[in-house]
C-alpha atoms as a PDB file:
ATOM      1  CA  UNK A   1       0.000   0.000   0.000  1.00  0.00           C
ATOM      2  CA  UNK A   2       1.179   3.698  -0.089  1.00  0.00           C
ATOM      3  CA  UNK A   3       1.431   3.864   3.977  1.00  0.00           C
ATOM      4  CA  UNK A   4       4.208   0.812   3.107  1.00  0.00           C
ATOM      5  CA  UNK A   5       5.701   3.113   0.064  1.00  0.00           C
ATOM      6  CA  UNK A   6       6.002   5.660   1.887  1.00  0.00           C
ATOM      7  CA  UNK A   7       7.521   4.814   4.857  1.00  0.00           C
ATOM      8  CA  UNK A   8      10.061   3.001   2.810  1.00  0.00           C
ATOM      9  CA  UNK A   9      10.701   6.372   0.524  1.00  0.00           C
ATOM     10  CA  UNK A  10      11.377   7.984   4.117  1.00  0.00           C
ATOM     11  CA  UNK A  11      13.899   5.217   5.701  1.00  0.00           C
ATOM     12  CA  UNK A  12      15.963   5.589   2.582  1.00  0.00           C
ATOM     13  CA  UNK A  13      15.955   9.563   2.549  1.00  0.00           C
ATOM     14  CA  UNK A  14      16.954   9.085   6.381  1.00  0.00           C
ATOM     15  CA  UNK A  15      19.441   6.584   5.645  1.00  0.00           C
ATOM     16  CA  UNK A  16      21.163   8.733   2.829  1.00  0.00           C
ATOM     17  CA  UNK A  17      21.520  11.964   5.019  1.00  0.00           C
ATOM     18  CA  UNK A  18      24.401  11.791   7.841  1.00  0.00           C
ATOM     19  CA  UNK A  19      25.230  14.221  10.330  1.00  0.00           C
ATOM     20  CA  UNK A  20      23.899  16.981   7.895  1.00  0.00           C
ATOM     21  CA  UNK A  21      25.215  16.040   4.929  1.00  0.00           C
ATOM     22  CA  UNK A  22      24.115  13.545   2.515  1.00  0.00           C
ATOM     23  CA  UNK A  23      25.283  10.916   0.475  1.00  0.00           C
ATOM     24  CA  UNK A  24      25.679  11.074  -2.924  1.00  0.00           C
ATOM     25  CA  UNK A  25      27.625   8.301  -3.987  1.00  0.00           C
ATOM     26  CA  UNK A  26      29.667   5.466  -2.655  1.00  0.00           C
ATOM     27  CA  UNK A  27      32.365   6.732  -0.621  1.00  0.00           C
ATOM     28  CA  UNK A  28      31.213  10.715  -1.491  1.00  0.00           C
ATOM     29  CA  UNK A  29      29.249  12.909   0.951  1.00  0.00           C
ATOM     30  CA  UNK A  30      27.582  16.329   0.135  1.00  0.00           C
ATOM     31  CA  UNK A  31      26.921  19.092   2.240  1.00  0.00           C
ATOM     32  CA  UNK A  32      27.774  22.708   3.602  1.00  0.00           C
ATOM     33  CA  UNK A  33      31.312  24.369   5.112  1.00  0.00           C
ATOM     34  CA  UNK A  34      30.092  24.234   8.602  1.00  0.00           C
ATOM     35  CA  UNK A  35      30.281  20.229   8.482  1.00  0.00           C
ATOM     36  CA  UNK A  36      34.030  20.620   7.439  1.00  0.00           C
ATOM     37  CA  UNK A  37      35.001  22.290  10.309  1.00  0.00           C
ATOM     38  CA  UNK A  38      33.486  19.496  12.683  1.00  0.00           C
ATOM     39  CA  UNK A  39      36.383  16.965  13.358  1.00  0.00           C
ATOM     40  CA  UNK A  40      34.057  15.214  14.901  1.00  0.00           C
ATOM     41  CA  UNK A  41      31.380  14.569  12.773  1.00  0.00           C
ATOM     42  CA  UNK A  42      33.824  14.004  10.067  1.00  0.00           C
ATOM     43  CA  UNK A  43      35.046  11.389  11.628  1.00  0.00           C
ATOM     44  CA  UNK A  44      32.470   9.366  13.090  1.00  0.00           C
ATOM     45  CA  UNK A  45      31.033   9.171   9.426  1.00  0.00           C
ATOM     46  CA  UNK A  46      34.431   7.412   8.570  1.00  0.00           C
ATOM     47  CA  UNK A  47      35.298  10.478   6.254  1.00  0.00           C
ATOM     48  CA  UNK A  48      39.217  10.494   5.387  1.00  0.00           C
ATOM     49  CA  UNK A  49      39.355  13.107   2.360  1.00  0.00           C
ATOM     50  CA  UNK A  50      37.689  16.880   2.019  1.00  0.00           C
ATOM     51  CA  UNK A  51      36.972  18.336  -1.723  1.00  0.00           C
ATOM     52  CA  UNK A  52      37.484  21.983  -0.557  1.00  0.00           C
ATOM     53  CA  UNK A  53      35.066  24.033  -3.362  1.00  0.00           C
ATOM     54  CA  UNK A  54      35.917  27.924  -1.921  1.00  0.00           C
ATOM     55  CA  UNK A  55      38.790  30.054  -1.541  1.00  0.00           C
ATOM     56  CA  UNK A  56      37.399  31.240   1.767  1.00  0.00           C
ATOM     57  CA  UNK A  57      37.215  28.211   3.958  1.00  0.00           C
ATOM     58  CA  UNK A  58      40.440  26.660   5.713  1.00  0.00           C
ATOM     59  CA  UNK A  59      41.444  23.412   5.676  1.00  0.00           C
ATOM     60  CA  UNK A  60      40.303  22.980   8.930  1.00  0.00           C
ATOM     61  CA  UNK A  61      42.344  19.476  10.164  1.00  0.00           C
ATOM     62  CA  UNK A  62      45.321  19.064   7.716  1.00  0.00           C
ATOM     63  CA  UNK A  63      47.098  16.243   9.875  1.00  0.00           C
ATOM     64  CA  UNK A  64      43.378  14.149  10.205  1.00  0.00           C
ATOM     65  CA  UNK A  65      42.080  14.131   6.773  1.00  0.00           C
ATOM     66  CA  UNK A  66      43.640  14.200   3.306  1.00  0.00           C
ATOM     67  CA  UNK A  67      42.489  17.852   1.372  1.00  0.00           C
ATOM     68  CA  UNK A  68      42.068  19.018  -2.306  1.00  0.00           C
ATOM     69  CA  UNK A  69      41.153  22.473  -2.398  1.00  0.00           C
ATOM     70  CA  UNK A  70      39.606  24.014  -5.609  1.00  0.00           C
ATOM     71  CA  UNK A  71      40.254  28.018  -5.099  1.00  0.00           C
ATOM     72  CA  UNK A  72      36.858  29.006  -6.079  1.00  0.00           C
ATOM     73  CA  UNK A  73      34.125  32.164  -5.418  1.00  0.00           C
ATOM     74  CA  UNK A  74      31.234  31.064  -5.467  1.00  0.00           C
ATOM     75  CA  UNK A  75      29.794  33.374  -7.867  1.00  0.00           C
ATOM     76  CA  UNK A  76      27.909  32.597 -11.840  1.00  0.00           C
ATOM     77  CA  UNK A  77      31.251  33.792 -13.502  1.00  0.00           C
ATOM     78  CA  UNK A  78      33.111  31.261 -11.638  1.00  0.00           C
ATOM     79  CA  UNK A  79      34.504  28.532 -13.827  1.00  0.00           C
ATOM     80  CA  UNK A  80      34.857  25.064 -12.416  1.00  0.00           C
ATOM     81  CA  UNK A  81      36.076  22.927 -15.463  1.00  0.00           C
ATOM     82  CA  UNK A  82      39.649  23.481 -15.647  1.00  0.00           C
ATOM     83  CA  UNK A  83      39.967  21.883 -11.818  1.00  0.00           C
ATOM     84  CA  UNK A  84      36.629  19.093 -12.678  1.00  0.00           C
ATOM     85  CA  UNK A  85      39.842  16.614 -14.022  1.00  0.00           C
ATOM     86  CA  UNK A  86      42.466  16.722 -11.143  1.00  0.00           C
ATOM     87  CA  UNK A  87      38.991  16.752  -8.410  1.00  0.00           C
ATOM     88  CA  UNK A  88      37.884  13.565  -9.754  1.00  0.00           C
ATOM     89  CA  UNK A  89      41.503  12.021  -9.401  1.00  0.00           C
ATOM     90  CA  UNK A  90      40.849  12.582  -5.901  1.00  0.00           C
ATOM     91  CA  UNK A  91      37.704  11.574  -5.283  1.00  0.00           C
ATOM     92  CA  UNK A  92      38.370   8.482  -7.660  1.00  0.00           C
ATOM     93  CA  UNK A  93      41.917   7.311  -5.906  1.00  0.00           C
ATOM     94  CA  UNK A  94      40.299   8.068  -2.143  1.00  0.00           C
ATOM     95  CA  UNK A  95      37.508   5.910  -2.456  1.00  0.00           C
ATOM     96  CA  UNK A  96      39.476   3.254  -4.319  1.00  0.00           C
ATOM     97  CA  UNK A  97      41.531   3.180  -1.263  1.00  0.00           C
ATOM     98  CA  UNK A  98      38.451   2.786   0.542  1.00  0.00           C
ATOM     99  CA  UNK A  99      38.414   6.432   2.175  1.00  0.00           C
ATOM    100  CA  UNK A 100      35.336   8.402   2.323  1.00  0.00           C
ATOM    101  CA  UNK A 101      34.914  12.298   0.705  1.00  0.00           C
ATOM    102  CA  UNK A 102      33.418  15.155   1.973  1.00  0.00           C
END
């Protein structure tokens, strides 16, 4: 019935979302700069690697997790494709290593 459906549609929203931020893929999280700079949250989702999208933000915990930083305003005029190639290097070796990305 729907009342089954839909109970099943909410588990597996609830089940994708961690700690604030979701998951988008296996071994690749999603969500805002305030989750980066929570050491522990990061790790007790089992994240090792951070996909830093801003020139603003630090790289909050250089000696816990492993960083790639993409020196970026976040602004329409921005252009993302000349760095697309060297982020998906990193978010392609650190899950094959079995780390987790955030």
């Amino acid at each position: 019935p729907a009342e089954i459906a839909a109970a099943r549609l909410r588990r597996k929203q609830q089940e994708r979302m961690v700690s604030g931020f979701q998951h988008i893929e296996e071994g690749v999280f999603l969500g805002p700069a305030t989750v980066s700079q929570r050491q522990d949250v990061l790790e007790s989702a089992g994240i090792t690697h951070i996909l830093n999208v801003t020139d603003t933000e630090p790289c909050c915990f250089p000696d816990t997790f492993k960083y790639f930083t993409i020196p970026v305003t976040d602004t329409s005029k921005e252009h993302l494709e000349p760095h697309l190639p060297a982020a998906f290097s990193f978010l392609s070796r650190a899950v094959a290593q079995g780390g987790r990305v955030y």
